[in-house]
PDB file of N, CA and C in Angstrom:
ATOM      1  N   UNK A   1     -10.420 -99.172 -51.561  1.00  0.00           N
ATOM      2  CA  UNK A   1     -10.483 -98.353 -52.762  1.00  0.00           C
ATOM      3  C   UNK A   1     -11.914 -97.941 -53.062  1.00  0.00           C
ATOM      4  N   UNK A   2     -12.939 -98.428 -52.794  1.00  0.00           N
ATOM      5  CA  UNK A   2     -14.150 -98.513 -52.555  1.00  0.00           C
ATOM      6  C   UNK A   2     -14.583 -97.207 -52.247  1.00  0.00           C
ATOM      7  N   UNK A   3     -14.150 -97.092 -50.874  1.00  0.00           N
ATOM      8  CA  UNK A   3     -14.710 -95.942 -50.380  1.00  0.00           C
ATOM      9  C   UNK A   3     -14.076 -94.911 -50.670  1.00  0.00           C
ATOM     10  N   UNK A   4     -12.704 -94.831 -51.506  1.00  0.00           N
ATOM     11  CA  UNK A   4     -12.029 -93.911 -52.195  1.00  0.00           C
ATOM     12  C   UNK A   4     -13.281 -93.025 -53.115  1.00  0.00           C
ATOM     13  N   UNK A   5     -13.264 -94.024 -53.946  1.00  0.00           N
ATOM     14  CA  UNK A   5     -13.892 -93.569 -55.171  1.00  0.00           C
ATOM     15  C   UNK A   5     -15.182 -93.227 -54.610  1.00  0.00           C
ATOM     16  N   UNK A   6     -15.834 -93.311 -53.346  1.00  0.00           N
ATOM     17  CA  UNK A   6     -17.441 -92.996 -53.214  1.00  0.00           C
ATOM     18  C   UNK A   6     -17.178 -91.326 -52.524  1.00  0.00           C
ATOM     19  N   UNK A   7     -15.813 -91.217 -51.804  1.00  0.00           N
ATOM     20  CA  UNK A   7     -15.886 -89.949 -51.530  1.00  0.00           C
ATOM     21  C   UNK A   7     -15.546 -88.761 -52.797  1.00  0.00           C
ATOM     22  N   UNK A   8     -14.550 -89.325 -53.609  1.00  0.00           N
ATOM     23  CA  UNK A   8     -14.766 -88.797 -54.829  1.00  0.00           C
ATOM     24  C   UNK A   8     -15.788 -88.558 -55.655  1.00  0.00           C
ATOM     25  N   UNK A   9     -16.512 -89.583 -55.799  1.00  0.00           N
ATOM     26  CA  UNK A   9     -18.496 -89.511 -56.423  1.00  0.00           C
ATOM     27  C   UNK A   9     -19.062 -88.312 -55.878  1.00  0.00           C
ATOM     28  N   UNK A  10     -18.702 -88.831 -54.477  1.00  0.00           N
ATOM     29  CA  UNK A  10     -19.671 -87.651 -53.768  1.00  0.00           C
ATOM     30  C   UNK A  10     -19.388 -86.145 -54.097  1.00  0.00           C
ATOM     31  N   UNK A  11     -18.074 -85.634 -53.671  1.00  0.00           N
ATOM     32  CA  UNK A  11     -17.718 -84.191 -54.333  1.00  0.00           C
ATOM     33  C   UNK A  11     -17.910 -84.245 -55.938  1.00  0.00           C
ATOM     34  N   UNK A  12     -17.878 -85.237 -56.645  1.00  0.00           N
ATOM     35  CA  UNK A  12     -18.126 -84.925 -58.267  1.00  0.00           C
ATOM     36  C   UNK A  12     -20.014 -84.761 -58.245  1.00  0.00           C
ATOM     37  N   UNK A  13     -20.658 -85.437 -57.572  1.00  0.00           N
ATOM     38  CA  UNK A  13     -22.137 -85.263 -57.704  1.00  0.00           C
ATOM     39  C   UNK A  13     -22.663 -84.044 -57.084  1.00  0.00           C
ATOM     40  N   UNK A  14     -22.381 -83.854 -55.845  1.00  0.00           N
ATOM     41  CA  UNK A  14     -22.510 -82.238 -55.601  1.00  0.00           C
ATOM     42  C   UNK A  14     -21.918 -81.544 -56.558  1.00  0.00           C
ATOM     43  N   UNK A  15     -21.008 -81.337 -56.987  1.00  0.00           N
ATOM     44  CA  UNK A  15     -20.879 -80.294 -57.668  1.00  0.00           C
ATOM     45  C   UNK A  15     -21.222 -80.045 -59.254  1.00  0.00           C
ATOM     46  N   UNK A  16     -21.660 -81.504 -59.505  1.00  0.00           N
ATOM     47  CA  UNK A  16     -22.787 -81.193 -61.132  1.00  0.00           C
ATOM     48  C   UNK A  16     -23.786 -81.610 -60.670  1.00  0.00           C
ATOM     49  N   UNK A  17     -24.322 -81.571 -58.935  1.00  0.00           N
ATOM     50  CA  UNK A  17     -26.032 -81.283 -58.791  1.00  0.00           C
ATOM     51  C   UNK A  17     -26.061 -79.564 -58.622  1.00  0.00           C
ATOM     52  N   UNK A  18     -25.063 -79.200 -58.350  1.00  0.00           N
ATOM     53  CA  UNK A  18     -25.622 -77.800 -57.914  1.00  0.00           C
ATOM     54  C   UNK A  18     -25.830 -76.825 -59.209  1.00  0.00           C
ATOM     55  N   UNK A  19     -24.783 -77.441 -60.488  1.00  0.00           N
ATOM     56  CA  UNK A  19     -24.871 -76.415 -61.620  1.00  0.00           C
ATOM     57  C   UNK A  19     -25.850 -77.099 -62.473  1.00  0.00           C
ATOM     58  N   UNK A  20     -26.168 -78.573 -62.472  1.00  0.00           N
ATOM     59  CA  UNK A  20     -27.306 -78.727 -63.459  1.00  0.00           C
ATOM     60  C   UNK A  20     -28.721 -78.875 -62.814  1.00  0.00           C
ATOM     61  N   UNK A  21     -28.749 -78.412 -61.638  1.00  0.00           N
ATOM     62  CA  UNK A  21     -30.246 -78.824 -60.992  1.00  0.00           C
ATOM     63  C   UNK A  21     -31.256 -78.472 -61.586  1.00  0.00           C
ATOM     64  N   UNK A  22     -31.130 -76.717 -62.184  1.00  0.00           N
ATOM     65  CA  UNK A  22     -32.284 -75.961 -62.933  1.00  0.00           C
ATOM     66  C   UNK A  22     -32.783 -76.970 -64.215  1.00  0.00           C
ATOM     67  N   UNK A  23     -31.386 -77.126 -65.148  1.00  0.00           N
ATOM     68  CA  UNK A  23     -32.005 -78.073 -66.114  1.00  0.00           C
ATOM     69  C   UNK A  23     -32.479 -79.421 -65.982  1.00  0.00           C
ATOM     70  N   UNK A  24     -32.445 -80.038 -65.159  1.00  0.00           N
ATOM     71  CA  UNK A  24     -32.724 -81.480 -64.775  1.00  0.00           C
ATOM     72  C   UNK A  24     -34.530 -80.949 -64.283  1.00  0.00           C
ATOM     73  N   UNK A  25     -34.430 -79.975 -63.368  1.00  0.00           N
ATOM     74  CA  UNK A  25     -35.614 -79.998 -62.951  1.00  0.00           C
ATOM     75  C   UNK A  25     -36.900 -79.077 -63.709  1.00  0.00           C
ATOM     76  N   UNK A  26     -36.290 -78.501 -64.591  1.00  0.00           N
ATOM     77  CA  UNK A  26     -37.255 -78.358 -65.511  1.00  0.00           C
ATOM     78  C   UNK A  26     -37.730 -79.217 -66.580  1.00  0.00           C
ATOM     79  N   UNK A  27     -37.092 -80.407 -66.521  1.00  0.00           N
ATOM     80  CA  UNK A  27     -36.928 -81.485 -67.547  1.00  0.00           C
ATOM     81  C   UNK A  27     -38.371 -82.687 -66.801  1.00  0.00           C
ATOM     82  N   UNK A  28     -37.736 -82.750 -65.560  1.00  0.00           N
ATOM     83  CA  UNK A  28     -38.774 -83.508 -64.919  1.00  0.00           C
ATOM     84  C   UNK A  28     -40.413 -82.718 -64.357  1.00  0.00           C
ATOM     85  N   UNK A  29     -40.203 -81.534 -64.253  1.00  0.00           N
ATOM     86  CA  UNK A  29     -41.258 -81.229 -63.777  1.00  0.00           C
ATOM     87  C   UNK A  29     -42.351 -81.621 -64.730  1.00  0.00           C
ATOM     88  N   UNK A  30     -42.129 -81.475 -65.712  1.00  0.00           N
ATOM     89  CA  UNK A  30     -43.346 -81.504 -67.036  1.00  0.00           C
ATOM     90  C   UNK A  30     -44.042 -83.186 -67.147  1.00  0.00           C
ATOM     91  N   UNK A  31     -43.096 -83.736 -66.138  1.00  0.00           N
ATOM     92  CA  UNK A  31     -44.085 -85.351 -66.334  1.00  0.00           C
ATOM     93  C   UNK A  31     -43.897 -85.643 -64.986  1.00  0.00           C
ATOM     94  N   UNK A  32     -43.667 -85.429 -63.785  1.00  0.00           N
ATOM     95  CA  UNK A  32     -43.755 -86.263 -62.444  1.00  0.00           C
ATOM     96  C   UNK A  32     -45.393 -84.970 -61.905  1.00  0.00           C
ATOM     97  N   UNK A  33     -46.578 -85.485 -61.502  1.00  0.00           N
ATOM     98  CA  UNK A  33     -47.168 -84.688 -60.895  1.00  0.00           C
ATOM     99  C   UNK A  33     -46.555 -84.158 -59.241  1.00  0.00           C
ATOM    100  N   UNK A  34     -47.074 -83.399 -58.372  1.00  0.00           N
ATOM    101  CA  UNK A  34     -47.189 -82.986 -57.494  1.00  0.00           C
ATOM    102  C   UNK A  34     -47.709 -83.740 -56.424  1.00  0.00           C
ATOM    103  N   UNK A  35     -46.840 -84.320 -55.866  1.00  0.00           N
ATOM    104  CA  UNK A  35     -47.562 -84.916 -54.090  1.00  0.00           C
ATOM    105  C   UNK A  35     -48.419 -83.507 -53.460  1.00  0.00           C
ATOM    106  N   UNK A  36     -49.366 -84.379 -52.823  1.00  0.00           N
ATOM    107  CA  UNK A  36     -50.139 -82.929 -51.905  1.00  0.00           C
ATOM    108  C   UNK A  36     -49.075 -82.564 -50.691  1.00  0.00           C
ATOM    109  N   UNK A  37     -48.270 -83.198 -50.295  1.00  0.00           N
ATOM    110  CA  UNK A  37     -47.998 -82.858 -49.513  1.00  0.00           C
ATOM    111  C   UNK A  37     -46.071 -81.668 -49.328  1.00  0.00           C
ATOM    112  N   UNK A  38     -46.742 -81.239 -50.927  1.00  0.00           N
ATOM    113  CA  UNK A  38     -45.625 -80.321 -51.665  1.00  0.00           C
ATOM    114  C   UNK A  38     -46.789 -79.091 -51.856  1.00  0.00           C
ATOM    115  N   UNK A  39     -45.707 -78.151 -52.284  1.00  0.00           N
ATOM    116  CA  UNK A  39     -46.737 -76.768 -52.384  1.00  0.00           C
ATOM    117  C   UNK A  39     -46.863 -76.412 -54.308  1.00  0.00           C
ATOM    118  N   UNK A  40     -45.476 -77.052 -54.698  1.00  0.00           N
ATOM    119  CA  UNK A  40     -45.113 -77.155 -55.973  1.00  0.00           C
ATOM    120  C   UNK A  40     -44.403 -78.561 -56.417  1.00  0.00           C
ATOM    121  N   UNK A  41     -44.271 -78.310 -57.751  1.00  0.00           N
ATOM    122  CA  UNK A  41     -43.603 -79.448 -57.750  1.00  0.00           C
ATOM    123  C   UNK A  41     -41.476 -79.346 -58.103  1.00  0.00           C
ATOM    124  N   UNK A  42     -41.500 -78.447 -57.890  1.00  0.00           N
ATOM    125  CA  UNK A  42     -39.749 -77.819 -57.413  1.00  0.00           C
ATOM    126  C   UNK A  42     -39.696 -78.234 -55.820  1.00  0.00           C
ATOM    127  N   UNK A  43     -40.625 -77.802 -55.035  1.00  0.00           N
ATOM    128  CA  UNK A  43     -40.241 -78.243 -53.618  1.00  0.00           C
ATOM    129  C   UNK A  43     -40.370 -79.746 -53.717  1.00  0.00           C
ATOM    130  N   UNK A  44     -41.145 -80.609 -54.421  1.00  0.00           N
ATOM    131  CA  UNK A  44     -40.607 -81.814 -54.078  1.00  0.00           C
ATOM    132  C   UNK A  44     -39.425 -82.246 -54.635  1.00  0.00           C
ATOM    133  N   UNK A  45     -38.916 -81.586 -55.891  1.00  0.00           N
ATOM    134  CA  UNK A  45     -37.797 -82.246 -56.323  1.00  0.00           C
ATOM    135  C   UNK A  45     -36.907 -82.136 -55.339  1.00  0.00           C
ATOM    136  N   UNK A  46     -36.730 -80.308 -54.854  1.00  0.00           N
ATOM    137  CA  UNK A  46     -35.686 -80.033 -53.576  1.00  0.00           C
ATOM    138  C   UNK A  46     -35.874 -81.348 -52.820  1.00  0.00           C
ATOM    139  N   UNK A  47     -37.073 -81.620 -52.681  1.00  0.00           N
ATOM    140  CA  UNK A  47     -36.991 -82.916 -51.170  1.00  0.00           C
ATOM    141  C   UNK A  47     -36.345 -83.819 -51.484  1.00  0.00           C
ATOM    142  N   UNK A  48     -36.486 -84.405 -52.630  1.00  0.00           N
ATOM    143  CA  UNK A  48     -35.902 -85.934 -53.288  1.00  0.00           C
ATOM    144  C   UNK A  48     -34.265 -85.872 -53.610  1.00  0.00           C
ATOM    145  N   UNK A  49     -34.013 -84.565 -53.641  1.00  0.00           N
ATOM    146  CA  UNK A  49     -32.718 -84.469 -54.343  1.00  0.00           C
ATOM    147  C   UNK A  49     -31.768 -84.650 -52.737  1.00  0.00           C
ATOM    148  N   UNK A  50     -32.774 -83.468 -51.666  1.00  0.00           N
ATOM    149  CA  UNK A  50     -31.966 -83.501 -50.221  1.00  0.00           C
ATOM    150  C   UNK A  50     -31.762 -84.475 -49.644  1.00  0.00           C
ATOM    151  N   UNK A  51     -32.813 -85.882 -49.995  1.00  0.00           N
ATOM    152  CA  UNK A  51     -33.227 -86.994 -49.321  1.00  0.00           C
ATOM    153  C   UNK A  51     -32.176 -88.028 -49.717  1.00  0.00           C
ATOM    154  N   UNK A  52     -31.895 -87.680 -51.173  1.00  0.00           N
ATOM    155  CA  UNK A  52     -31.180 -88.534 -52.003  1.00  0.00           C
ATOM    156  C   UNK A  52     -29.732 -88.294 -51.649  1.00  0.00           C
ATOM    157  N   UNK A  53     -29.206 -86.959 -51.404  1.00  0.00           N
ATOM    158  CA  UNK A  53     -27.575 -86.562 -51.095  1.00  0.00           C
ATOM    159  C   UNK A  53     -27.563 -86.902 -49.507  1.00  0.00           C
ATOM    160  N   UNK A  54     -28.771 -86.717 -48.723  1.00  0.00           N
ATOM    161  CA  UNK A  54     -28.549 -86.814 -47.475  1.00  0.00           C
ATOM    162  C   UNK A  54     -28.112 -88.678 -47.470  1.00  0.00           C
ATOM    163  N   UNK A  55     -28.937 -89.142 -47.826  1.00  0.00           N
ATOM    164  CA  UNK A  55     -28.921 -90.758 -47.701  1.00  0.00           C
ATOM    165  C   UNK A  55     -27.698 -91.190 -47.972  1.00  0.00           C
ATOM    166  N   UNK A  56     -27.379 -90.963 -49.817  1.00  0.00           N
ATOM    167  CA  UNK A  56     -25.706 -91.366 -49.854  1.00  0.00           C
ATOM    168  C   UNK A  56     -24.410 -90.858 -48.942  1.00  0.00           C
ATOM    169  N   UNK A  57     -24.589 -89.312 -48.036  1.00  0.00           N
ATOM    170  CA  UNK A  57     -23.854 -88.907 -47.310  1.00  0.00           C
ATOM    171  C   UNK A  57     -23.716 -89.857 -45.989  1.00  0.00           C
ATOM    172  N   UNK A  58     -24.900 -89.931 -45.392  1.00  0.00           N
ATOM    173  CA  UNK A  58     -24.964 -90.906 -44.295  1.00  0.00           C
ATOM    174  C   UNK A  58     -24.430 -92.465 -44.430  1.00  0.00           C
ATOM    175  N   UNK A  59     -24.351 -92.754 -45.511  1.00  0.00           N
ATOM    176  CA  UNK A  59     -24.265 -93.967 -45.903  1.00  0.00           C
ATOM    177  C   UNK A  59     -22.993 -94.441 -46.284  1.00  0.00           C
ATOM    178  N   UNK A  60     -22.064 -93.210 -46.554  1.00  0.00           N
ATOM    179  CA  UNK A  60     -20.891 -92.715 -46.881  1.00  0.00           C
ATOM    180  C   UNK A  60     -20.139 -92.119 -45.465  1.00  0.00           C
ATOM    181  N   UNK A  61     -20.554 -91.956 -44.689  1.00  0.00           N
ATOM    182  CA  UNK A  61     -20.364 -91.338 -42.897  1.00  0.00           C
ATOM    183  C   UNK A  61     -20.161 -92.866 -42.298  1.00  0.00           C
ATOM    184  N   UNK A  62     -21.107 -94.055 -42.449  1.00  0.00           N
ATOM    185  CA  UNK A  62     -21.435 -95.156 -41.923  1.00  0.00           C
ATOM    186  C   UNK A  62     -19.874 -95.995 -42.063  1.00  0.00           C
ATOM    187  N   UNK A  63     -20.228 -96.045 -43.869  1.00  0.00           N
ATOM    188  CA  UNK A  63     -19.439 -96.877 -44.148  1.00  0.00           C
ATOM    189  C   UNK A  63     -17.545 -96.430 -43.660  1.00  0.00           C
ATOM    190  N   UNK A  64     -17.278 -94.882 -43.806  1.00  0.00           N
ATOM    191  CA  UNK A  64     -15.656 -94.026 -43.070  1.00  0.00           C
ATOM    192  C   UNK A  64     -15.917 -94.797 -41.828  1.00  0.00           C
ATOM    193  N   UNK A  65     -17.001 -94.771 -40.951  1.00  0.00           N
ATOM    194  CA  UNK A  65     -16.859 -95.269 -39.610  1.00  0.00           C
ATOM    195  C   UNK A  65     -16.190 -96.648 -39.500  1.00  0.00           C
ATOM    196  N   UNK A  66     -15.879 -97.922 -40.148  1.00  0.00           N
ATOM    197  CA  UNK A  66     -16.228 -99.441 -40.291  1.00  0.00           C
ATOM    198  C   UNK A  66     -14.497 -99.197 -40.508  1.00  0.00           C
ATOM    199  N   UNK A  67     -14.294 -97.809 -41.059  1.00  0.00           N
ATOM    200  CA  UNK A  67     -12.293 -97.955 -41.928  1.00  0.00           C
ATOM    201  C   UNK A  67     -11.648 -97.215 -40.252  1.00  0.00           C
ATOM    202  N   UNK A  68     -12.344 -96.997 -39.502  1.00  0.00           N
ATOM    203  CA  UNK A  68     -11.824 -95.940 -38.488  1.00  0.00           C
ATOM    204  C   UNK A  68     -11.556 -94.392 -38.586  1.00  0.00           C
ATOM    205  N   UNK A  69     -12.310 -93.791 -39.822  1.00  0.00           N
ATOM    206  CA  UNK A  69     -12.651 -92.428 -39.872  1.00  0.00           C
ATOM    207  C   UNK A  69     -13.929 -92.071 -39.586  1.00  0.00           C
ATOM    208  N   UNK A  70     -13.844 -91.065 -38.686  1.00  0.00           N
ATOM    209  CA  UNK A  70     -15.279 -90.568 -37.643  1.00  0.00           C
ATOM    210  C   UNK A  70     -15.173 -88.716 -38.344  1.00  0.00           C
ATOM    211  N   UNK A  71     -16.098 -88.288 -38.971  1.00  0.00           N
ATOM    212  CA  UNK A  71     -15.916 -87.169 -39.374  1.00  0.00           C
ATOM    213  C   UNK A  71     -17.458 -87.115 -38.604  1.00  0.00           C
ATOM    214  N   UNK A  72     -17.549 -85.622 -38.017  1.00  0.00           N
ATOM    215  CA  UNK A  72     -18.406 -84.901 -37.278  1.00  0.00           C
ATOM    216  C   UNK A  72     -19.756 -84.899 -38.031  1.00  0.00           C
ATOM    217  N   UNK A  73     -20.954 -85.666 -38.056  1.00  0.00           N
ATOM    218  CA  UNK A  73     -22.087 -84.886 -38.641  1.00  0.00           C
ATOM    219  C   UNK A  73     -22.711 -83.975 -38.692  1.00  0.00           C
ATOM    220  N   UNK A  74     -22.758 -83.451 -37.853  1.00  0.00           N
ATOM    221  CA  UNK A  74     -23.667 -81.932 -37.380  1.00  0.00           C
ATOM    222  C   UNK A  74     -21.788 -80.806 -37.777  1.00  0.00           C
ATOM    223  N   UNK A  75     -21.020 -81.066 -37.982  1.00  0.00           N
ATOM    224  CA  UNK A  75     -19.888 -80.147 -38.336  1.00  0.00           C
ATOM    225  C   UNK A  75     -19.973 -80.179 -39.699  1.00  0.00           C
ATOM    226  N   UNK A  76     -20.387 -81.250 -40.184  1.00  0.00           N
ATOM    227  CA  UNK A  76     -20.314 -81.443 -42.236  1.00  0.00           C
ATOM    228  C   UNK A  76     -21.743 -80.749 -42.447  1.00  0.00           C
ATOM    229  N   UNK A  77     -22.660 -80.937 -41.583  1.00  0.00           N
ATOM    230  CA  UNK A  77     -24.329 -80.131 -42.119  1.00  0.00           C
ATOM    231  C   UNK A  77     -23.467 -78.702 -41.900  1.00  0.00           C
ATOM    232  N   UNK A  78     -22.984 -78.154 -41.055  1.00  0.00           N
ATOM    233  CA  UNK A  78     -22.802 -76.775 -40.331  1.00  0.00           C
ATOM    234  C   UNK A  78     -22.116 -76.235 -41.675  1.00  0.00           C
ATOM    235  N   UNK A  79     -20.957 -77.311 -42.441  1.00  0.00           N
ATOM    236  CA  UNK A  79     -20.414 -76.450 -43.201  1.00  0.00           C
ATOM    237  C   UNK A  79     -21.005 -76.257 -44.474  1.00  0.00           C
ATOM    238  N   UNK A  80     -22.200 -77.643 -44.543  1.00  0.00           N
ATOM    239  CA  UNK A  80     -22.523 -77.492 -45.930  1.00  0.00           C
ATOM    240  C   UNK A  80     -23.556 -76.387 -46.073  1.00  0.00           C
ATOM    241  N   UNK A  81     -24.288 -76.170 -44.896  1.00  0.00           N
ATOM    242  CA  UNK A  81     -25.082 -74.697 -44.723  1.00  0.00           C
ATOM    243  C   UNK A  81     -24.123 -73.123 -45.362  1.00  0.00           C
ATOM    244  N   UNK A  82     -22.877 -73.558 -44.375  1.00  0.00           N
ATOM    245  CA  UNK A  82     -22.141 -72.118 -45.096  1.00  0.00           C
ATOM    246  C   UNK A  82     -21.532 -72.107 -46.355  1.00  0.00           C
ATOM    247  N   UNK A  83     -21.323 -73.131 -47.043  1.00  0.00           N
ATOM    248  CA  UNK A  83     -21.370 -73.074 -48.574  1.00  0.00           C
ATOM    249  C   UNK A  83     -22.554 -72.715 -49.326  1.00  0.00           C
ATOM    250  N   UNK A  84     -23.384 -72.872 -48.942  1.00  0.00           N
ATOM    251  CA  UNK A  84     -24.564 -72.248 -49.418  1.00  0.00           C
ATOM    252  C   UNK A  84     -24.930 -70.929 -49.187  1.00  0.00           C
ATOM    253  N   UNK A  85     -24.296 -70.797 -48.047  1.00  0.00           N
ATOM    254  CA  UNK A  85     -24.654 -68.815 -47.438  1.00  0.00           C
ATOM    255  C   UNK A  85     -23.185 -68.003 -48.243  1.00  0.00           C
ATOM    256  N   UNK A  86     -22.056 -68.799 -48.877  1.00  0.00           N
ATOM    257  CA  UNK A  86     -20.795 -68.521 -49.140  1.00  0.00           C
ATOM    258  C   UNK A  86     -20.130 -68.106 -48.503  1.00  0.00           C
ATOM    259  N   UNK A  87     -20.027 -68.240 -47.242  1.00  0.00           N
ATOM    260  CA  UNK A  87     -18.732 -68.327 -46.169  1.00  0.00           C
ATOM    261  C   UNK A  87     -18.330 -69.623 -45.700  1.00  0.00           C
ATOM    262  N   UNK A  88     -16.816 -68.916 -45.678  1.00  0.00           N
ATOM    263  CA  UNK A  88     -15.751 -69.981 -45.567  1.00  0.00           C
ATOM    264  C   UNK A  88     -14.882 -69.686 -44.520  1.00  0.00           C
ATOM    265  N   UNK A  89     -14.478 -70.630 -43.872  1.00  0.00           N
ATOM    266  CA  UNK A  89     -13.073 -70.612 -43.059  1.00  0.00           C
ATOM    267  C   UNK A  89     -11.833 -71.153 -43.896  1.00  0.00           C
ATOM    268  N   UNK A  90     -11.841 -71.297 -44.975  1.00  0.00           N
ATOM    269  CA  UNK A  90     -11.510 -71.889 -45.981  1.00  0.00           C
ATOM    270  C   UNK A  90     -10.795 -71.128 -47.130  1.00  0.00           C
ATOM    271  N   UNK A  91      -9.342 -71.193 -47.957  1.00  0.00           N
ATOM    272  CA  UNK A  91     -10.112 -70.363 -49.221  1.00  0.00           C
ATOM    273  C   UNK A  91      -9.965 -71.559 -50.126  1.00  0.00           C
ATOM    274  N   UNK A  92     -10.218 -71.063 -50.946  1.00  0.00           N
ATOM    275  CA  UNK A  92     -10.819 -72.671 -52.201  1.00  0.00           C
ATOM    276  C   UNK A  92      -9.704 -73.503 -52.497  1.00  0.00           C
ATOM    277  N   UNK A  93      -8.465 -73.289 -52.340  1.00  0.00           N
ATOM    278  CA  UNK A  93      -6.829 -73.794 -52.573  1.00  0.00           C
ATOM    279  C   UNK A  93      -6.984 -74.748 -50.849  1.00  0.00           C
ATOM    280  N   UNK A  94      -7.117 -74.219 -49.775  1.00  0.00           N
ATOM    281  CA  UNK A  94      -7.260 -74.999 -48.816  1.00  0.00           C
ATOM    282  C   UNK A  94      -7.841 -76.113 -48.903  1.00  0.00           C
ATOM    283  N   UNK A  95      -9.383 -75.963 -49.816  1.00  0.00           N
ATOM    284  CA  UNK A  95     -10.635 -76.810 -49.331  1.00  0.00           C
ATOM    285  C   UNK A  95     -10.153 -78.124 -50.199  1.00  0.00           C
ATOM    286  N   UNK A  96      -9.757 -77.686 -51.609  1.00  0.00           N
ATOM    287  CA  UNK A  96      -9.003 -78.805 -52.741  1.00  0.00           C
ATOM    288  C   UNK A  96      -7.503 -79.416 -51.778  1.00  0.00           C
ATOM    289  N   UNK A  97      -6.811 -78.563 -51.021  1.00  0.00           N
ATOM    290  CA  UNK A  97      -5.582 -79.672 -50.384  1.00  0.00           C
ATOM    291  C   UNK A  97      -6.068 -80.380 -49.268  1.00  0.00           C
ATOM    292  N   UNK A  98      -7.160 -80.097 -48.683  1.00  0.00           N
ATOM    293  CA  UNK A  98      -7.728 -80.758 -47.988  1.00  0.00           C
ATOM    294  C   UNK A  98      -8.381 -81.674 -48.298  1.00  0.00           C
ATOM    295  N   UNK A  99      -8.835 -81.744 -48.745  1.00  0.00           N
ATOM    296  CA  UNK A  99      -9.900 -82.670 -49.991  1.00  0.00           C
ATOM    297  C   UNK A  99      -9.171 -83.669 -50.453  1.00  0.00           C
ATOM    298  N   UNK A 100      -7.758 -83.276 -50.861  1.00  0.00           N
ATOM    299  CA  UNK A 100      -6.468 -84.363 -51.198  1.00  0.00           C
ATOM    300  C   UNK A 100      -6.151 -84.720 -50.397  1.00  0.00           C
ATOM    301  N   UNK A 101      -6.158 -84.608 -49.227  1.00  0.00           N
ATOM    302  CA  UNK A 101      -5.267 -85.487 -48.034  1.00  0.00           C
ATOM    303  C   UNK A 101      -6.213 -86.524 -47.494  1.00  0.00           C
ATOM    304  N   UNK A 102      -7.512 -85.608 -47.617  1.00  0.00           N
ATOM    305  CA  UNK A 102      -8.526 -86.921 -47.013  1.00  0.00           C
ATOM    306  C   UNK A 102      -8.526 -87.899 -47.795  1.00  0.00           C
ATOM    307  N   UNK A 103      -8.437 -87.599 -49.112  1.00  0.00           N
ATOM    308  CA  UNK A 103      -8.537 -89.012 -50.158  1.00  0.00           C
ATOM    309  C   UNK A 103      -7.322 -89.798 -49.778  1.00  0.00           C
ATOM    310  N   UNK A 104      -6.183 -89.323 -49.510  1.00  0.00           N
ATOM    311  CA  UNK A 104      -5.121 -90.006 -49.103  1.00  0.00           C
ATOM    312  C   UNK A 104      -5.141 -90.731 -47.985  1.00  0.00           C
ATOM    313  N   UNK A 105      -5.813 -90.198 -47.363  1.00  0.00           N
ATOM    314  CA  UNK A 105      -6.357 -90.912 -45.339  1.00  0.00           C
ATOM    315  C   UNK A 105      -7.149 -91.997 -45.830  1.00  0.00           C
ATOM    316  N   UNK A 106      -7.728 -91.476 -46.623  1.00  0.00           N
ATOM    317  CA  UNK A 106      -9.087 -92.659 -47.049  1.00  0.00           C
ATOM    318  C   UNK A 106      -8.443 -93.953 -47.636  1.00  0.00           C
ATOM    319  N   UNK A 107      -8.027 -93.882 -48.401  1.00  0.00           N
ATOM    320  CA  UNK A 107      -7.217 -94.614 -48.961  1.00  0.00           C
ATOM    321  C   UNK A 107      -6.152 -95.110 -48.912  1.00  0.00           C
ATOM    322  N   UNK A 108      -5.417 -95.029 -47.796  1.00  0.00           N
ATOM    323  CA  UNK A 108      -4.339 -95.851 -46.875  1.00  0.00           C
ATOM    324  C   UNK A 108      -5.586 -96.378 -45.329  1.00  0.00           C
ATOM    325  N   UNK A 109      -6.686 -95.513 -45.295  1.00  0.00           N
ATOM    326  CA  UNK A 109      -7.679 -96.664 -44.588  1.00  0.00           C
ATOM    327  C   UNK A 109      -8.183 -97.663 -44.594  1.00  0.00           C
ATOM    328  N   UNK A 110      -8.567 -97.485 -46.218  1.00  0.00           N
ATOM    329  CA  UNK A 110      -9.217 -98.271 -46.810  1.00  0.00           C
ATOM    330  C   UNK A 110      -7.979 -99.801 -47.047  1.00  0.00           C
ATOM    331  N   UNK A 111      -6.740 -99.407 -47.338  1.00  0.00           N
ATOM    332  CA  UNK A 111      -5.741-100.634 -47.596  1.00  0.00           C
ATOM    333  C   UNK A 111      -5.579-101.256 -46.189  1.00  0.00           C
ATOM    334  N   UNK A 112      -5.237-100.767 -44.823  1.00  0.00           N
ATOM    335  CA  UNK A 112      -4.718-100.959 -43.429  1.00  0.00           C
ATOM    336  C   UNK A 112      -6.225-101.646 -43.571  1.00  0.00           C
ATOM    337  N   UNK A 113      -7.481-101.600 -43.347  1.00  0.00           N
ATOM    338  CA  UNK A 113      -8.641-102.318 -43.391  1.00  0.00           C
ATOM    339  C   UNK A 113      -8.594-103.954 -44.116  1.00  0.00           C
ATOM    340  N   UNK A 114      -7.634-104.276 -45.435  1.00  0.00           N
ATOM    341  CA  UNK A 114      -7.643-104.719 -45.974  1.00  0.00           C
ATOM    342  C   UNK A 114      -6.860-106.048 -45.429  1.00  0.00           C
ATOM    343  N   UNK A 115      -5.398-105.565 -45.132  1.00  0.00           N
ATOM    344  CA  UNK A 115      -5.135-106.443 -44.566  1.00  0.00           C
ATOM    345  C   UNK A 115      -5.339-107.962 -44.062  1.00  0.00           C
TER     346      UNK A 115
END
């Protein structure tokens, strides 16, 4: 159930990082300075925020592996690139029944694991 709810986190955190990022990061810019090795201090947030979704994703990839779900990494970067460019092989009714079945895979994985 564990990893139920972390793949759920995960689609709920992407999708109120992508609509509140502006306000969060205008909130922080005004007190974190600038690493030199940023040009601004928006490109470092971008870094911390990519570093931060990349980490829980991988970590969330690791842990599907341990239940016997192997989802493609370089196929989940490929698609999360074209959500960002807004193409889809997808239409948005697909991506949500899909989205439901995996939670369902996940979660009869997660029980057969349990055992």
């Amino acid at each position: 159930m564990k990893l139920l709810f972390k793949a759920s986190f995960l689609i709920t955190i992407l999708t109120m990082t992508f609509h509140t990022s502006e306000v969060i990061a205008t909130t922080i810019t005004k007190t974190i300075p600038t690493s030199s090795a940023f040009k601004s201090v928006q490109e470092r947030n971008a870094y911390a925020l990519g570093m931060s979704l990349g980490r829980y994703m991988k970590n969330l990839l690791d842990e599907q592996k341990t239940i016997g779900i192997n989802l493609d990494k370089v196929q989940l970067l490929t698609e999360i690139q074209e959500a960002f460019n807004t193409t889809s092989k997808m239409t948005d009714a697909e991506v949500e029944e899909t989205i439901r079945q995996f939670e369902v895979e996940v979660k009869e994985a997660v029980e057969k694991n349990e055992r």
